[in-house]
N, C-alpha and C. Protein backbone atom coordinates (compact mmCIF):
# COMPACT_ATOMS: atom_id res chain seq x y z
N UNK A 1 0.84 -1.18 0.00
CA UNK A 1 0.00 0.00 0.00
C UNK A 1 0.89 1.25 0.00
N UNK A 2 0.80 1.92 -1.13
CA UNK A 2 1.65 3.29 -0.94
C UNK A 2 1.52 4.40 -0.09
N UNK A 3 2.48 5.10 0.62
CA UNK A 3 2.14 5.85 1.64
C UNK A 3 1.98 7.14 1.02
N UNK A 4 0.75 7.97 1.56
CA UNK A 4 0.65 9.34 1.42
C UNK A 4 0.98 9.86 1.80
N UNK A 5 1.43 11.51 1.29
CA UNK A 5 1.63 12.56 1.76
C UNK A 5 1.71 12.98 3.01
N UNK A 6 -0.01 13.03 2.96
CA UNK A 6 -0.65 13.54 3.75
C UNK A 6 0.06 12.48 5.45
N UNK A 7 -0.46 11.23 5.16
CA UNK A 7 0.41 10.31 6.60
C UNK A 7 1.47 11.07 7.21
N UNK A 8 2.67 11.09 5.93
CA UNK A 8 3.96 11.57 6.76
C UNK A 8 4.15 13.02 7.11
N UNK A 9 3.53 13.93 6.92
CA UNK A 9 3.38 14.91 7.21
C UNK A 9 2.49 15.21 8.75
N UNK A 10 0.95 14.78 8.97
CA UNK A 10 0.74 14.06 9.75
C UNK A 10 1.67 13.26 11.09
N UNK A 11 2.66 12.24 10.60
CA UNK A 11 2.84 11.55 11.74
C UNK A 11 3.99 12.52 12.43
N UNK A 12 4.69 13.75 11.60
CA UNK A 12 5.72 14.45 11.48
C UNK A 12 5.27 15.62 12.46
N UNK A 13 4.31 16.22 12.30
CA UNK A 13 3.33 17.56 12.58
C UNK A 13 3.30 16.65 14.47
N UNK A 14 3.01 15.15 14.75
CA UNK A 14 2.54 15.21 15.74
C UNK A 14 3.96 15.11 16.54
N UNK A 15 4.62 14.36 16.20
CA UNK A 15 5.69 14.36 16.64
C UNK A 15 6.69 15.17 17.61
N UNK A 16 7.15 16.58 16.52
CA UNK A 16 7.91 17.64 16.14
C UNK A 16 7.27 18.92 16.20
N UNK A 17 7.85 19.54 17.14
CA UNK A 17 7.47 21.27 16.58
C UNK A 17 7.84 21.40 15.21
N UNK A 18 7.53 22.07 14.20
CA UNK A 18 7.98 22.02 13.08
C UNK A 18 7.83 23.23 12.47
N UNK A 19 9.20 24.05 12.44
CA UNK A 19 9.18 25.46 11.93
C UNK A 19 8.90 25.50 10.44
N UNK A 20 9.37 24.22 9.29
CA UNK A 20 9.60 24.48 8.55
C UNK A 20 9.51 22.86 7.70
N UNK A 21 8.89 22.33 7.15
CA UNK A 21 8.66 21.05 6.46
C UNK A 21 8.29 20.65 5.20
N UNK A 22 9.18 20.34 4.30
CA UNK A 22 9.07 19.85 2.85
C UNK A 22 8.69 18.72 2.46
N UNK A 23 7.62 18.16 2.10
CA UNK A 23 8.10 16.19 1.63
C UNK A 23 7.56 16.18 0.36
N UNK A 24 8.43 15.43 -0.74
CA UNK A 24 8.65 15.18 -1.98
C UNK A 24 8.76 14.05 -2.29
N UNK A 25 7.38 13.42 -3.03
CA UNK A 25 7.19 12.06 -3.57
C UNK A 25 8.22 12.14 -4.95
N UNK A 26 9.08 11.07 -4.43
CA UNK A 26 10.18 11.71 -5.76
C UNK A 26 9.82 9.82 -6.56
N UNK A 27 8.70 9.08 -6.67
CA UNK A 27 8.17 8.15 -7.16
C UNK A 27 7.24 8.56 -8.39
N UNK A 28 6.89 9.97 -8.79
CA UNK A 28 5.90 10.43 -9.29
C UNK A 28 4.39 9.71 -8.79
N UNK A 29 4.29 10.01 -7.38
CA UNK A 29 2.74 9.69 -7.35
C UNK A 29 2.70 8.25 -6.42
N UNK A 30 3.58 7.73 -6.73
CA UNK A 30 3.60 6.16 -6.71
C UNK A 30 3.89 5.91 -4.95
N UNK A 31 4.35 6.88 -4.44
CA UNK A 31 4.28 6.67 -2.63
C UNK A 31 5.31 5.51 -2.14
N UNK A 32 6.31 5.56 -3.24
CA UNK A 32 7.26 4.44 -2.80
C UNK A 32 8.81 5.42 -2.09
N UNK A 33 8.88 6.31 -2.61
CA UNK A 33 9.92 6.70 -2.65
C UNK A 33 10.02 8.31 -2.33
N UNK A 34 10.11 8.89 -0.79
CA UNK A 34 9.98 10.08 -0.25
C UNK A 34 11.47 10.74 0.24
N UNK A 35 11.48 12.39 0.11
CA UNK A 35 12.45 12.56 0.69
C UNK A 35 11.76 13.97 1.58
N UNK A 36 12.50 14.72 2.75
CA UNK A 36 11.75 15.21 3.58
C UNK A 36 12.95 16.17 3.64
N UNK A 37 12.65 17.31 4.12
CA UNK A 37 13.29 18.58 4.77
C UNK A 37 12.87 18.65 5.76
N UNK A 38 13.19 18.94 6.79
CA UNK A 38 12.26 19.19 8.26
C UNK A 38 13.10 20.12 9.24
N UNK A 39 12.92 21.12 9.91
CA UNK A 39 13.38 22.45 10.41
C UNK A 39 12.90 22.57 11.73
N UNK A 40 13.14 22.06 13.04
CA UNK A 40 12.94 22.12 14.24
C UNK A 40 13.66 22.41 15.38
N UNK A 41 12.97 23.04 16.20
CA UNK A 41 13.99 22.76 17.48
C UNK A 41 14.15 22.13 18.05
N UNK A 42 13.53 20.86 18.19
CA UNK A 42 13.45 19.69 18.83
C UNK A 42 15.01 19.28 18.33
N UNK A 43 15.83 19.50 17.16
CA UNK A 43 17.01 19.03 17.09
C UNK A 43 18.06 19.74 18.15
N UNK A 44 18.01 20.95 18.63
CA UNK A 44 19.21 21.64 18.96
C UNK A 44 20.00 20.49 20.00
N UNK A 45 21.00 20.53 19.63
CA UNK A 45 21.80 20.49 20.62
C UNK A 45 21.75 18.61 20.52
N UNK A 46 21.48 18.29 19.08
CA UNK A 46 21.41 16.45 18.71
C UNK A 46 22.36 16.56 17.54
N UNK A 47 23.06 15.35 17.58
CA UNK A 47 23.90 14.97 16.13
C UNK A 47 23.07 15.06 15.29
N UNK A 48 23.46 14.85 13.23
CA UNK A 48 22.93 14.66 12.99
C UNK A 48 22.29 13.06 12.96
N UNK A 49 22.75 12.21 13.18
CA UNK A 49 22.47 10.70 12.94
C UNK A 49 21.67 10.44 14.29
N UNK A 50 21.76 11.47 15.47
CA UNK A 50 20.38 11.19 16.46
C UNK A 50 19.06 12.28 16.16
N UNK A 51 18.82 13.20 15.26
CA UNK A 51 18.19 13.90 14.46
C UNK A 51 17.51 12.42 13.76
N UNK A 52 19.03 11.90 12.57
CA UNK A 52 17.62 11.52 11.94
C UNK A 52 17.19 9.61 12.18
N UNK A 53 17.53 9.38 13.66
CA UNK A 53 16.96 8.34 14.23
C UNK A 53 15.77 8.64 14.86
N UNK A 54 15.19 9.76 15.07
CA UNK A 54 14.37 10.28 15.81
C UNK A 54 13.06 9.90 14.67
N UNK A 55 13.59 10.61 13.08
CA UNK A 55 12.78 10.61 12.55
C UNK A 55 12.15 9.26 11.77
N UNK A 56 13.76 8.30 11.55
CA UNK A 56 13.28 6.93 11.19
C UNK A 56 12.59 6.29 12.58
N UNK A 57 12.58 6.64 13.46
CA UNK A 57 11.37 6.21 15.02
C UNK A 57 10.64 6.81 14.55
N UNK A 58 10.25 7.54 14.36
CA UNK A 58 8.90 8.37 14.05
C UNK A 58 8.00 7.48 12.84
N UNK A 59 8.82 7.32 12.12
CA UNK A 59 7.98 6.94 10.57
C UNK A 59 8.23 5.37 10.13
N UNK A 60 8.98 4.85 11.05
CA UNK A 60 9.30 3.07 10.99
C UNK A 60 7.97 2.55 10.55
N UNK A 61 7.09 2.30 10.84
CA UNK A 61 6.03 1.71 9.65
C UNK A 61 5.88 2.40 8.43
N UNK A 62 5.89 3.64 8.07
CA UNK A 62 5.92 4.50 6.85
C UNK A 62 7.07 3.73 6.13
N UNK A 63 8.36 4.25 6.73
CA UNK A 63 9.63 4.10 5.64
C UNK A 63 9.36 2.35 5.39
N UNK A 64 9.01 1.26 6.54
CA UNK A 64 8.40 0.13 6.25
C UNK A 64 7.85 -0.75 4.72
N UNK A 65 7.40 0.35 4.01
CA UNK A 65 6.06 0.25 2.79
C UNK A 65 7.03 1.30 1.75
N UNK A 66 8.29 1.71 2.38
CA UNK A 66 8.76 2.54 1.03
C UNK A 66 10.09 1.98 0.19
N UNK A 67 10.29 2.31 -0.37
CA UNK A 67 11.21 1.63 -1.46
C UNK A 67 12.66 2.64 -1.15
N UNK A 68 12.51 3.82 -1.11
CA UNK A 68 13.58 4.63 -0.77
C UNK A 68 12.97 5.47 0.08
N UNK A 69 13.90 6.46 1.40
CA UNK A 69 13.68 7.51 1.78
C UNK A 69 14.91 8.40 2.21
N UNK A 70 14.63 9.30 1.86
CA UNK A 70 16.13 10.35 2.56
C UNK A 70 15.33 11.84 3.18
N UNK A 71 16.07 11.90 4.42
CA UNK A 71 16.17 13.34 4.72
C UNK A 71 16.95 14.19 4.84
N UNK A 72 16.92 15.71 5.53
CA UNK A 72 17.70 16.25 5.67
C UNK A 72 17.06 17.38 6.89
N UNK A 73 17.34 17.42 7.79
CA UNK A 73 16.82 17.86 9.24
C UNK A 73 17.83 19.31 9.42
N UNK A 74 17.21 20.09 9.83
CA UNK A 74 18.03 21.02 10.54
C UNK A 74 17.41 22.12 11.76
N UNK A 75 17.87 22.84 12.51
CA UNK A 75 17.26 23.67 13.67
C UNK A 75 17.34 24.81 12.80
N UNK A 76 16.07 25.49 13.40
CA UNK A 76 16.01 27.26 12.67
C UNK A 76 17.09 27.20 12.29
N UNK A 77 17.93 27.85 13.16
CA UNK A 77 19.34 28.86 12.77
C UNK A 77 20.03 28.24 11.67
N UNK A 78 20.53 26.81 11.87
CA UNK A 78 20.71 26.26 10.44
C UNK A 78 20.25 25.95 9.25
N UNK A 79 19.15 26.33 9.34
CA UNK A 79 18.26 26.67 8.31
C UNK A 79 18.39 27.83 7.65
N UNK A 80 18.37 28.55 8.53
CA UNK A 80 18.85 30.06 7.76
C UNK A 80 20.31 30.52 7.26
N UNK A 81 21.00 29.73 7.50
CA UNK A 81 22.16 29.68 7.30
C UNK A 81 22.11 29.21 6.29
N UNK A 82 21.49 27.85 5.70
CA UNK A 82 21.59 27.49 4.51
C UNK A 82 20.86 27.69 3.68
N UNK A 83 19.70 28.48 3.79
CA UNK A 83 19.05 29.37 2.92
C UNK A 83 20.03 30.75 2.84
N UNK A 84 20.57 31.46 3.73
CA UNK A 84 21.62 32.38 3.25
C UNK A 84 22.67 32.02 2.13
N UNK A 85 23.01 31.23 2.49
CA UNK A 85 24.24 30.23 1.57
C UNK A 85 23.52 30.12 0.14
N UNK A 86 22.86 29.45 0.12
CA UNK A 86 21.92 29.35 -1.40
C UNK A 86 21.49 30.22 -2.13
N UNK A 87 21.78 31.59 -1.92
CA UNK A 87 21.44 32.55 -2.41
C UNK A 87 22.71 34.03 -2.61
């Protein structure tokens, strides 16, 4: 059963304060294959690889049913930092 959008956003929203959240069915449609941006403070002061264990705990039945997933997590400030950078 392919996972929606809407789910991981959802299981993400309950989770996480969430300043800032992207997710991109990069399957065209097909719900196999997601990648996520996610911008919280719930990271400060976490590696990144306990960042994004938090989030494979979070979504372990989701990523479960998916074929690929990648993220990329960061706190405000580093967020803005790399939106400064990108521009």
């Amino acid at each position: 059963m392919p996972v929606k959008v809407e789910e991981l956003e959802q299981a993400i929203r309950d989770a996480f304060p969430v300043s800032h959240l992207e997710i991109e069915d990069k399957s065209s449609g097909c719900g196999e294959n997601y990648s996520i941006l996610l911008v919280s403070e719930a990271f400060e002061g976490k590696t990144t690889l306990a960042r994004h264990r938090l989030i494979n705990e979070t979504l372990k039945t989701n990523i479960a049913q998916m074929h690929a997933f990648s993220q990329k997590t960061f706190t405000p400030q580093q967020y803005e930092a790399h939106l400064a950078k990108g521009q």
